[in-house]
N, C-alpha and C. Protein backbone atom coordinates (compact mmCIF):
# COMPACT_ATOMS: atom_id res chain seq x y z
N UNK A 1 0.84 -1.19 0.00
CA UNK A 1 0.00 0.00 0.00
C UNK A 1 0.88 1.24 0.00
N UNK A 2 0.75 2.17 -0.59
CA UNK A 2 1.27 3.74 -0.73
C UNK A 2 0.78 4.24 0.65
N UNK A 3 2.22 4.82 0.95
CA UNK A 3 2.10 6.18 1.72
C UNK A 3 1.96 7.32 1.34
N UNK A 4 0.67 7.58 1.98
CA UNK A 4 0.80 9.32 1.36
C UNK A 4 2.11 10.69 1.40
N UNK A 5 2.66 10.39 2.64
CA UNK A 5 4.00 10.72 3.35
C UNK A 5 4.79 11.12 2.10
N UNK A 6 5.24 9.66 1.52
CA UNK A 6 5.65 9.29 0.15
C UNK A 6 5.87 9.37 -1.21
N UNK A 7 4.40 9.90 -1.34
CA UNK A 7 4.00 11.12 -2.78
C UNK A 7 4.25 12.28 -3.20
N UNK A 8 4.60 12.43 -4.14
CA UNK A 8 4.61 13.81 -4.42
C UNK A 8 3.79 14.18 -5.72
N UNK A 9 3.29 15.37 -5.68
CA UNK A 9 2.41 15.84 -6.83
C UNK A 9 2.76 15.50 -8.35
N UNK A 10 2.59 14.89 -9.10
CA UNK A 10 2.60 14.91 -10.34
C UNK A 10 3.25 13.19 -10.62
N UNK A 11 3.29 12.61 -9.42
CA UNK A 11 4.18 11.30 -9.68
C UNK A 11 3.31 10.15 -10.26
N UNK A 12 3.78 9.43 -10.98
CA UNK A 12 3.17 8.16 -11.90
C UNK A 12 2.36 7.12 -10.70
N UNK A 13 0.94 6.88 -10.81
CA UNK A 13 0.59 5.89 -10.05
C UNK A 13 -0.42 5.18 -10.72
N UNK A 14 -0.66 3.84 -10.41
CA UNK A 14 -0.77 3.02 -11.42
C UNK A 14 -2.52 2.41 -9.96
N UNK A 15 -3.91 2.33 -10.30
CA UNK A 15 -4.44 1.26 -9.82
C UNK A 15 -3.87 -0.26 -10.13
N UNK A 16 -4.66 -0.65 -9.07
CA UNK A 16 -3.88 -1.88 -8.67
C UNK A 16 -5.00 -3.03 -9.39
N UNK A 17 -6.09 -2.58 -10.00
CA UNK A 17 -7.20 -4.04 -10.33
C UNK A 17 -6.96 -3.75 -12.20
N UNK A 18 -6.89 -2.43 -12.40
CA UNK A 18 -7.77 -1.99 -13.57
C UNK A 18 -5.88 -1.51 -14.62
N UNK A 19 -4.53 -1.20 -13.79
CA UNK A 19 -3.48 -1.25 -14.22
C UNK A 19 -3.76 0.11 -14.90
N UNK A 20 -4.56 1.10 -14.65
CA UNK A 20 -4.61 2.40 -15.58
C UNK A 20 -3.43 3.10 -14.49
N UNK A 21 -2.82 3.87 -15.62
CA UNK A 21 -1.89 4.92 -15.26
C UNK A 21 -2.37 6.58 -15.08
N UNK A 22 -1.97 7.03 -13.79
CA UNK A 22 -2.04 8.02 -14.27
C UNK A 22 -1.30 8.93 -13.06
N UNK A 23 -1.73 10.35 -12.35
CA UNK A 23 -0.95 10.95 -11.70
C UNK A 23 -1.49 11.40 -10.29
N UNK A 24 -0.93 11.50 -9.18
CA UNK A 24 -1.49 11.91 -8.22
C UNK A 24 -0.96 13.13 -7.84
N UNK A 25 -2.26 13.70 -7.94
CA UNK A 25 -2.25 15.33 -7.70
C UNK A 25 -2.82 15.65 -6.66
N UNK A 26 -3.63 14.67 -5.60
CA UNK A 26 -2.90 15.52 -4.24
C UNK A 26 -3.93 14.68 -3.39
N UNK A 27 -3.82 15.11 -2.01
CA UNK A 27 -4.96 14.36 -1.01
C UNK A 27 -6.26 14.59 -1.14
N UNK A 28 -7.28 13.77 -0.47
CA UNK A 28 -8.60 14.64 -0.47
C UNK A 28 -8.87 14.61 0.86
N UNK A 29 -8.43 13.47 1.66
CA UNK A 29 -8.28 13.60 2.96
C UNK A 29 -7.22 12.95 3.50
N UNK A 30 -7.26 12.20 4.74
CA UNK A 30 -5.70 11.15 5.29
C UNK A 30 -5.94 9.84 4.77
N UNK A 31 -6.99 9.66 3.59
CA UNK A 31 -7.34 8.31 3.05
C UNK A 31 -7.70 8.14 1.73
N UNK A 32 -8.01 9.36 1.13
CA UNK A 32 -8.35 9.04 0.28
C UNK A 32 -7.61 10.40 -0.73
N UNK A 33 -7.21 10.21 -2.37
CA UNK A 33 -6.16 10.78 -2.93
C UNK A 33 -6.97 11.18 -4.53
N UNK A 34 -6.25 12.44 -4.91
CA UNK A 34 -7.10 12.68 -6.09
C UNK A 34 -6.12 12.60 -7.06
N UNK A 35 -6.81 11.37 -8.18
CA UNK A 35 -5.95 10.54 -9.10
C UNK A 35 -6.58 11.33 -10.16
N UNK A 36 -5.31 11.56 -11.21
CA UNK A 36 -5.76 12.29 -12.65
C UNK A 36 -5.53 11.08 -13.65
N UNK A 37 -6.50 10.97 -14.33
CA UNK A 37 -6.24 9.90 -15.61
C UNK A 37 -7.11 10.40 -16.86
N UNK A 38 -6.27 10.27 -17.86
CA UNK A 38 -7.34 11.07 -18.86
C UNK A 38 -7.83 12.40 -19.47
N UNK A 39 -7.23 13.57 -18.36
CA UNK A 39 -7.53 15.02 -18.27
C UNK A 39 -8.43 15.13 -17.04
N UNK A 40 -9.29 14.14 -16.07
CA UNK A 40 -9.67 13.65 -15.33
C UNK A 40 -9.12 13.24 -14.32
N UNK A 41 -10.05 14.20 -12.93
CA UNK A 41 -9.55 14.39 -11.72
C UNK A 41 -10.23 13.44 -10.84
N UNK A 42 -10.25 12.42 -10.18
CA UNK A 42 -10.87 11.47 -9.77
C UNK A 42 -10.52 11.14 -7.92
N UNK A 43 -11.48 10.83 -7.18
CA UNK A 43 -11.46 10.87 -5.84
C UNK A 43 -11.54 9.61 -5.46
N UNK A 44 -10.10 8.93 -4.86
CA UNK A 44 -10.19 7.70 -5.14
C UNK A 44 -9.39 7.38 -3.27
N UNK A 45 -9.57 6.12 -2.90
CA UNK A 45 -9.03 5.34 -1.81
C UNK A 45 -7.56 4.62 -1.87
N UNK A 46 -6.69 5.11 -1.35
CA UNK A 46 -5.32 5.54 -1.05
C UNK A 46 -4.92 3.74 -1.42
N UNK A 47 -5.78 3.06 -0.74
CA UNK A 47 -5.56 1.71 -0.67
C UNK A 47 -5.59 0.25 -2.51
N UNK A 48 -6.50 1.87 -3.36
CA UNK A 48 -6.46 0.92 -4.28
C UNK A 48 -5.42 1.53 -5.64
N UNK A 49 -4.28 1.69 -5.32
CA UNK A 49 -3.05 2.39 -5.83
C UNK A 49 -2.20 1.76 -5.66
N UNK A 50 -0.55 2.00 -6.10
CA UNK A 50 0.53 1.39 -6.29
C UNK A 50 1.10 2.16 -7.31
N UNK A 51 2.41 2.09 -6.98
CA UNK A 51 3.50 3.09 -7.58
C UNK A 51 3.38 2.42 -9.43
N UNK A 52 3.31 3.37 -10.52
CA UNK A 52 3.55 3.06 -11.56
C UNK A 52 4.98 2.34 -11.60
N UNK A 53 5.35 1.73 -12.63
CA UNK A 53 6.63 0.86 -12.91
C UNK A 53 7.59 1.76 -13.20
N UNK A 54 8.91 1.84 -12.98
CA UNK A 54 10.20 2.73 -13.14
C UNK A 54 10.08 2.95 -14.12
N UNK A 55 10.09 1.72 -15.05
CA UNK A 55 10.64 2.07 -16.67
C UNK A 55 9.52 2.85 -17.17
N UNK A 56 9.71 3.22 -18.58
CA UNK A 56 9.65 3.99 -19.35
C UNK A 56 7.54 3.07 -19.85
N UNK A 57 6.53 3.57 -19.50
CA UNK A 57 5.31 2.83 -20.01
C UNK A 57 5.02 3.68 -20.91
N UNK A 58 4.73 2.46 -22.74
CA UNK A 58 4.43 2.80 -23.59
C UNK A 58 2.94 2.44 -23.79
N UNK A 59 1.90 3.40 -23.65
CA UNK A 59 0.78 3.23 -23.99
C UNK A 59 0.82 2.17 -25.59
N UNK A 60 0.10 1.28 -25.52
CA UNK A 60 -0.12 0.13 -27.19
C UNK A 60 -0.91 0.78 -27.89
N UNK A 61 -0.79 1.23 -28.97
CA UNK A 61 -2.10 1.22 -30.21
C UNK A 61 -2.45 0.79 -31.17
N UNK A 62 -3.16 0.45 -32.04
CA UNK A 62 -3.48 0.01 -33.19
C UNK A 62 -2.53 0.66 -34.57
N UNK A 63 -2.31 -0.15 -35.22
CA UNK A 63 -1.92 0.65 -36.26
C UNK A 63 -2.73 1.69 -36.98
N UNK A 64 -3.90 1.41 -36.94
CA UNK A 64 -4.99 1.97 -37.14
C UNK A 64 -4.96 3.28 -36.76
N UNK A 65 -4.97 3.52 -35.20
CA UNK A 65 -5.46 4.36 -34.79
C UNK A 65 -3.89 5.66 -34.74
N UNK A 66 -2.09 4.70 -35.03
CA UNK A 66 -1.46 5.63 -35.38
C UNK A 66 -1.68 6.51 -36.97
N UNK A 67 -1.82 5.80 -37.64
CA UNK A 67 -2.50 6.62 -39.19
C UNK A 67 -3.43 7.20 -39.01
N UNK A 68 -4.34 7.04 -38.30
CA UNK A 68 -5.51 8.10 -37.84
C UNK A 68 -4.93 9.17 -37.01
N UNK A 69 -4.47 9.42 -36.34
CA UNK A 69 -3.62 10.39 -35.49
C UNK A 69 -2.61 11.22 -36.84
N UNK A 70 -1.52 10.20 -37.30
CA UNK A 70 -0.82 10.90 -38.80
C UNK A 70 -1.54 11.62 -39.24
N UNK A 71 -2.47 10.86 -40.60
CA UNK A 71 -3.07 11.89 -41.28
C UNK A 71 -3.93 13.26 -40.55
N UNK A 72 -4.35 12.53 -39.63
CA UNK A 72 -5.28 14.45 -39.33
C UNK A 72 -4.60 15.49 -38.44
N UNK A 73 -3.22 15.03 -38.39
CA UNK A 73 -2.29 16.33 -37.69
C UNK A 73 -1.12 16.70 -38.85
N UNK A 74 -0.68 15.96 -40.06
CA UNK A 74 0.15 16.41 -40.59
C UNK A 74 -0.14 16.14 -42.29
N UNK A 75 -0.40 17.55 -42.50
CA UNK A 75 -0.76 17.21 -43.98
C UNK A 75 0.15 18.66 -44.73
N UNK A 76 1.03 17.51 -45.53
CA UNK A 76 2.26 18.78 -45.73
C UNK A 76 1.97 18.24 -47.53
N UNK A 77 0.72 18.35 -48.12
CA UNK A 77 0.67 18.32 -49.30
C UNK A 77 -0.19 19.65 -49.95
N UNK A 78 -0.03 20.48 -49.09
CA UNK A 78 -0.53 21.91 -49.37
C UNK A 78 0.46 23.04 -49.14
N UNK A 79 0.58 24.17 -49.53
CA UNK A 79 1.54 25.32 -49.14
C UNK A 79 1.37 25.86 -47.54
N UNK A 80 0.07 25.54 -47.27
CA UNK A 80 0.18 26.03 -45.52
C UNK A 80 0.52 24.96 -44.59
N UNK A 81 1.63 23.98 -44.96
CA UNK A 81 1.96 22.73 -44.28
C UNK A 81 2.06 23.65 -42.35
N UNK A 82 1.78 22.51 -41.59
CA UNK A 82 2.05 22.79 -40.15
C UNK A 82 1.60 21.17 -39.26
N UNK A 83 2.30 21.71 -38.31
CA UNK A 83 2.36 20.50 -37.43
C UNK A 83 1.93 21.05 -35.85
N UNK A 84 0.74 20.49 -34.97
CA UNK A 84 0.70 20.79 -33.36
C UNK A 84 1.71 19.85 -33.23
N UNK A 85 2.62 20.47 -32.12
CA UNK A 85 3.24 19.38 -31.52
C UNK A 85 2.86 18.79 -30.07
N UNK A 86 1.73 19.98 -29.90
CA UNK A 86 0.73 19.53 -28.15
C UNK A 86 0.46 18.13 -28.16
N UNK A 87 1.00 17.50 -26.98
CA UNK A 87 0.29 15.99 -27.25
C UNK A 87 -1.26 15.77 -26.94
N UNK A 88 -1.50 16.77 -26.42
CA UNK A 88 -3.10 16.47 -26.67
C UNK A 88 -3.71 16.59 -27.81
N UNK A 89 -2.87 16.79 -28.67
CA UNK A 89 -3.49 17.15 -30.13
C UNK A 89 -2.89 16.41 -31.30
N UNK A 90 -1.52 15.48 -30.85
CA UNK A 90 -0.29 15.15 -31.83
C UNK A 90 -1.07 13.27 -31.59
N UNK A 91 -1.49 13.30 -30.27
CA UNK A 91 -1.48 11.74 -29.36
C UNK A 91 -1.99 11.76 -27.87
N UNK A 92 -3.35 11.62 -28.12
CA UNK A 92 -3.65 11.89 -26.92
C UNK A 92 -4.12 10.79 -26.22
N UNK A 93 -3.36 9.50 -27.08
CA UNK A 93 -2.95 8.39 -26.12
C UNK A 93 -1.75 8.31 -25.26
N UNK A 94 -0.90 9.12 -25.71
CA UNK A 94 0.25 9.30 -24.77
C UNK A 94 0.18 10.57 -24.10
N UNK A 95 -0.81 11.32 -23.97
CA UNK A 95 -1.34 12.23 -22.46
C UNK A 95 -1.07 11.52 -21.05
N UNK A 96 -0.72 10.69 -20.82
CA UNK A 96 -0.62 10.51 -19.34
C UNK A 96 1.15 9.84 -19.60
N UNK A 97 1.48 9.26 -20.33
CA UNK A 97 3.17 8.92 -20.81
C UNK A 97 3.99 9.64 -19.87
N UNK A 98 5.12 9.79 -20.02
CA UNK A 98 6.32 10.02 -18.67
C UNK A 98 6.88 11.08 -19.91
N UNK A 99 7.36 12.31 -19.31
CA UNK A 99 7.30 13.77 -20.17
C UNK A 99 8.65 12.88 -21.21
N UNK A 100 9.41 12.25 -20.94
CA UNK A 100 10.96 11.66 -21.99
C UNK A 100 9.64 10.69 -23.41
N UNK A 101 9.60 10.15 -22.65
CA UNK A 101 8.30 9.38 -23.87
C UNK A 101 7.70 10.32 -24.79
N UNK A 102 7.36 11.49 -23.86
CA UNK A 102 6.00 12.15 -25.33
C UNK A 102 6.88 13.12 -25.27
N UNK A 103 7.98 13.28 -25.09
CA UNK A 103 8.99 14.52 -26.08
C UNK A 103 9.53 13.69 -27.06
N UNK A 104 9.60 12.36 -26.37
CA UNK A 104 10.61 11.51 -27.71
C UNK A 104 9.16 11.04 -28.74
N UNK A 105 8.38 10.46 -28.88
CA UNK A 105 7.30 10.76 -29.26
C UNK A 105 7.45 11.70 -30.64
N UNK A 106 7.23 13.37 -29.86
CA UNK A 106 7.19 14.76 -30.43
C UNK A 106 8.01 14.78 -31.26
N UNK A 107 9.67 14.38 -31.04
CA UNK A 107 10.92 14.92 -32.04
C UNK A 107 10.62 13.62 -33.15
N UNK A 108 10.04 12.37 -32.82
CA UNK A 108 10.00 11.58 -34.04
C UNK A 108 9.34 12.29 -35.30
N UNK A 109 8.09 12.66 -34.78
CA UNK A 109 7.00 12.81 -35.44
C UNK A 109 7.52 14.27 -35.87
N UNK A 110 8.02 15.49 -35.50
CA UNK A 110 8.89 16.28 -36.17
C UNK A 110 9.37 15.85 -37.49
N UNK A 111 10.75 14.78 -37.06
CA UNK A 111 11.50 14.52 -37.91
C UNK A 111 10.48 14.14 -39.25
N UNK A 112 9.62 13.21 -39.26
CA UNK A 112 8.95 12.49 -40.05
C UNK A 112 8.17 13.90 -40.89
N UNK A 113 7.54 14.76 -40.05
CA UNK A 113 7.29 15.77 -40.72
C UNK A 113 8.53 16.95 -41.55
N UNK A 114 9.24 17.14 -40.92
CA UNK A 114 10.05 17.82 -41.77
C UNK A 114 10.83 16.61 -43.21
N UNK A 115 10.62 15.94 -43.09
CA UNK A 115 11.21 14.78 -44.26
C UNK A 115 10.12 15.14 -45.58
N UNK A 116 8.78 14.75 -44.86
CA UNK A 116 7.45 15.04 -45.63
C UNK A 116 7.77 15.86 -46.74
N UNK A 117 7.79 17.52 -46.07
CA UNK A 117 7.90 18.75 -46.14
C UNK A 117 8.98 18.59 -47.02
N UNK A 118 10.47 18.46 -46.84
CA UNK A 118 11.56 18.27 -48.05
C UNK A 118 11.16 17.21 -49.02
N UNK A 119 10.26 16.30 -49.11
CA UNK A 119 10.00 15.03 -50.07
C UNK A 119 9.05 16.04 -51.03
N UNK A 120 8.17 16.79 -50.75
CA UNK A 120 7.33 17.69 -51.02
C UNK A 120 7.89 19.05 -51.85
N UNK A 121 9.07 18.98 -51.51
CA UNK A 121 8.98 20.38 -52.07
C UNK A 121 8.68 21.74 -51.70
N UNK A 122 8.35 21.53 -50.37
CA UNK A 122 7.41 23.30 -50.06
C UNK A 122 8.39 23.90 -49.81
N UNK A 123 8.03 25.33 -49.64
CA UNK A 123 8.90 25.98 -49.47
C UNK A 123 8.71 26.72 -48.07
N UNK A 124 7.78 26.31 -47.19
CA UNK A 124 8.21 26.51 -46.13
C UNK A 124 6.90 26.03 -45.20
N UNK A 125 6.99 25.94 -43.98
CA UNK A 125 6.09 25.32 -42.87
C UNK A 125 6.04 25.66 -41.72
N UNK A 126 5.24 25.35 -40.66
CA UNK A 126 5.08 25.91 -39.74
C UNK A 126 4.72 24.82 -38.56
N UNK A 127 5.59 25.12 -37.58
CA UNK A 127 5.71 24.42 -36.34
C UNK A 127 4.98 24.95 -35.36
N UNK A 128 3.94 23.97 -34.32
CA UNK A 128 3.88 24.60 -33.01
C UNK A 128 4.18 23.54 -32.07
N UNK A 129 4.14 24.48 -31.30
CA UNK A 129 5.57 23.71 -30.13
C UNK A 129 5.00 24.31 -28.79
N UNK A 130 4.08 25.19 -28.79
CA UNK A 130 4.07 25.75 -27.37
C UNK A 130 4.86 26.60 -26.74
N UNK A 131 4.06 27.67 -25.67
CA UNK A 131 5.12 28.41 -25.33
C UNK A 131 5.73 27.24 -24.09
N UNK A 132 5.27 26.93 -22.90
CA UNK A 132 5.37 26.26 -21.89
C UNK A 132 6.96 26.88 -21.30
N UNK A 133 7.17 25.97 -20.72
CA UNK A 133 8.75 25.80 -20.17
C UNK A 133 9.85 25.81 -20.85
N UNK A 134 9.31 25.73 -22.44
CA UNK A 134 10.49 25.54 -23.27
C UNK A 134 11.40 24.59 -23.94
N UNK A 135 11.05 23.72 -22.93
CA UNK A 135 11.82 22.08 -23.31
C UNK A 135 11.48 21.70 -24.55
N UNK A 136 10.50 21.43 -25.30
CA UNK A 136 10.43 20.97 -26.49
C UNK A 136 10.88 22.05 -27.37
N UNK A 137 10.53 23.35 -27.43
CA UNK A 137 10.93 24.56 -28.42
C UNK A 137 12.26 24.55 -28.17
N UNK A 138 13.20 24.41 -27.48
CA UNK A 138 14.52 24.43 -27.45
C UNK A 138 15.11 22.90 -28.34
N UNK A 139 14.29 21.87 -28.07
CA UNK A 139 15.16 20.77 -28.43
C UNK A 139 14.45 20.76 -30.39
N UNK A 140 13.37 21.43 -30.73
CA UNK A 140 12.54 21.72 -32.25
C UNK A 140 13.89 22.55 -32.70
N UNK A 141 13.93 23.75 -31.75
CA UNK A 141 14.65 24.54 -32.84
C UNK A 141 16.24 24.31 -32.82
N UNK A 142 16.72 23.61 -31.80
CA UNK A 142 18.19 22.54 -32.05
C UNK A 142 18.01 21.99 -33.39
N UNK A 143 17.05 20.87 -32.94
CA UNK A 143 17.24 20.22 -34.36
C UNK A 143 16.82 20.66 -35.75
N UNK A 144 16.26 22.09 -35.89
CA UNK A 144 16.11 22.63 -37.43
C UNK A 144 17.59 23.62 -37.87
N UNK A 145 18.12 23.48 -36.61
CA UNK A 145 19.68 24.45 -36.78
C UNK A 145 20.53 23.00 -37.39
N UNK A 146 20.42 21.86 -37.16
CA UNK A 146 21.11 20.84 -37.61
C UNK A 146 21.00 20.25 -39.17
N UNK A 147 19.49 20.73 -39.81
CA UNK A 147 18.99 20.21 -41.18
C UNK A 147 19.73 21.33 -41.89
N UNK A 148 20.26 20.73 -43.37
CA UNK A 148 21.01 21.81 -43.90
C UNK A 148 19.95 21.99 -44.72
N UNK A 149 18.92 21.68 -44.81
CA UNK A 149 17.69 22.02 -46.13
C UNK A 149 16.87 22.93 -45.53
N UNK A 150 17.02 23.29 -44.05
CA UNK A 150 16.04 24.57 -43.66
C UNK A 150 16.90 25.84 -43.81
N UNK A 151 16.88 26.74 -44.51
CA UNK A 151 17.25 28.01 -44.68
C UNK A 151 17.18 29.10 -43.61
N UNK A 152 15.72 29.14 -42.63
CA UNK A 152 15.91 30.35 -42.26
C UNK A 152 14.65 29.95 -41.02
N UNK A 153 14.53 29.77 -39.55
CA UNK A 153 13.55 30.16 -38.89
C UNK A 153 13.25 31.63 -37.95
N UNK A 154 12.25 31.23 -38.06
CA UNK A 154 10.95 32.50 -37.41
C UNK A 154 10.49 32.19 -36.06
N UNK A 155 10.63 32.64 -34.99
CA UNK A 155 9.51 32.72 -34.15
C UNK A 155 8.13 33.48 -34.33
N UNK A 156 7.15 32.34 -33.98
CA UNK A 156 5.73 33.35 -34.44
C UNK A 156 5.11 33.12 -32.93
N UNK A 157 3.61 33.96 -32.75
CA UNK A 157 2.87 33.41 -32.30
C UNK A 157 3.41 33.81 -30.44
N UNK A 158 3.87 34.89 -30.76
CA UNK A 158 4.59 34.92 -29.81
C UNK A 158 5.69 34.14 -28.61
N UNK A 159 6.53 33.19 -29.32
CA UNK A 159 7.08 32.25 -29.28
C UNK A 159 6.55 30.82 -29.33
N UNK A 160 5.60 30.73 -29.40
CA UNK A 160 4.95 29.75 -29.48
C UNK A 160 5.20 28.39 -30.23
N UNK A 161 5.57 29.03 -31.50
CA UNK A 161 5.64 28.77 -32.84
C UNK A 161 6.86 29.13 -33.56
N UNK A 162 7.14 28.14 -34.69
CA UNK A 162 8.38 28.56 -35.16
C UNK A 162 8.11 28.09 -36.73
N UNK A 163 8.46 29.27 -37.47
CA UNK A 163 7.72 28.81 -38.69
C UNK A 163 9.79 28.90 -39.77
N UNK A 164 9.47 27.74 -40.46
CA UNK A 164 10.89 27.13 -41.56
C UNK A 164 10.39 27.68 -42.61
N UNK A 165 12.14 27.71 -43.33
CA UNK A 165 11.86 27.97 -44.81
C UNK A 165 12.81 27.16 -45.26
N UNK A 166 12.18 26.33 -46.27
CA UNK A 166 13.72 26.03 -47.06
C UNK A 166 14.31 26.49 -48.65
N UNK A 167 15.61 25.73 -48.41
CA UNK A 167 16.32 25.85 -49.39
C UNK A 167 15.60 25.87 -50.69
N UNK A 168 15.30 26.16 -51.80
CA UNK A 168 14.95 25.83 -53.24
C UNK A 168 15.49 24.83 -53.61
């Protein structure tokens, strides 16, 4: 059984019948703990919990349902190509994932999009990335300083966003 003592806000906890993951965001009393799963804040008994697993948990999906996610976030066969990189919007099966997962996640699905985008031809596209903390917009615009086929980025959107151009 978990100690509350023990917890800290935002840490991975896993029920113990049903194996859903998700986060504990805080007490509700000396027994009972309010579990987030889903975007969903839930008032649950201290007793039916257990620490998520160390390693790294990869939510499973269908192949299905990754091509369904692909096509309706990245369609770089038009001149206003762009990509969310919000995972509530990129994969919002990996919304509850461990932040290394859905950044690594994020830079795949980048890469795959900027490939698109040079297979394509455009001449330029547009990233969002979020303002947040920064962590992903720092490690986006690392890696477009590394492609020698992007010519020139923009912050838009009030940093939010970072819009490429490439080479001809």
């Amino acid at each position: 059984m978990l100690d509350l003592k023990d917890l800290w806000i935002g840490e991975r906890i896993m029920t113990i019948e049903g194996h859903l993951i998700g986060t504990f965001e805080g007490r509700k009393d000396n027994e009972r703990i309010l579990f987030k799963y889903n975007n969903q804040v839930f008032t649950k008994h201290i007793s039916e919990f257990e620490l998520a697993p160390e390693e790294e948990f990869v939510q499973q999906m269908t192949f299905e349902e990754d091509l369904k996610n692909k096509s309706k976030q990245v369609n770089v066969h038009h001149k206003n190509a762009k990509i969310d990189l919000h995972i509530e919007v990129l994969a919002p099966h990996l919304s509850n994932a461990i932040p290394a997962r859905i950044l690594q996640y994020q830079k795949e699905r980048f890469t795959q999009f900027i490939d698109d985008c040079i297979r394509n031809r455009l001449p330029n596209a547009l990233i969002i990335h979020g303002k947040g903390e920064g962590v992903l917009r720092q490690e986006i615009r690392h890696m477009i300083s590394l492609e020698p086929k992007i010519k020139l980025q923009i912050s838009v959107n009030h940093d939010g966003a970072t819009e490429i151009w490439f080479n001809s």
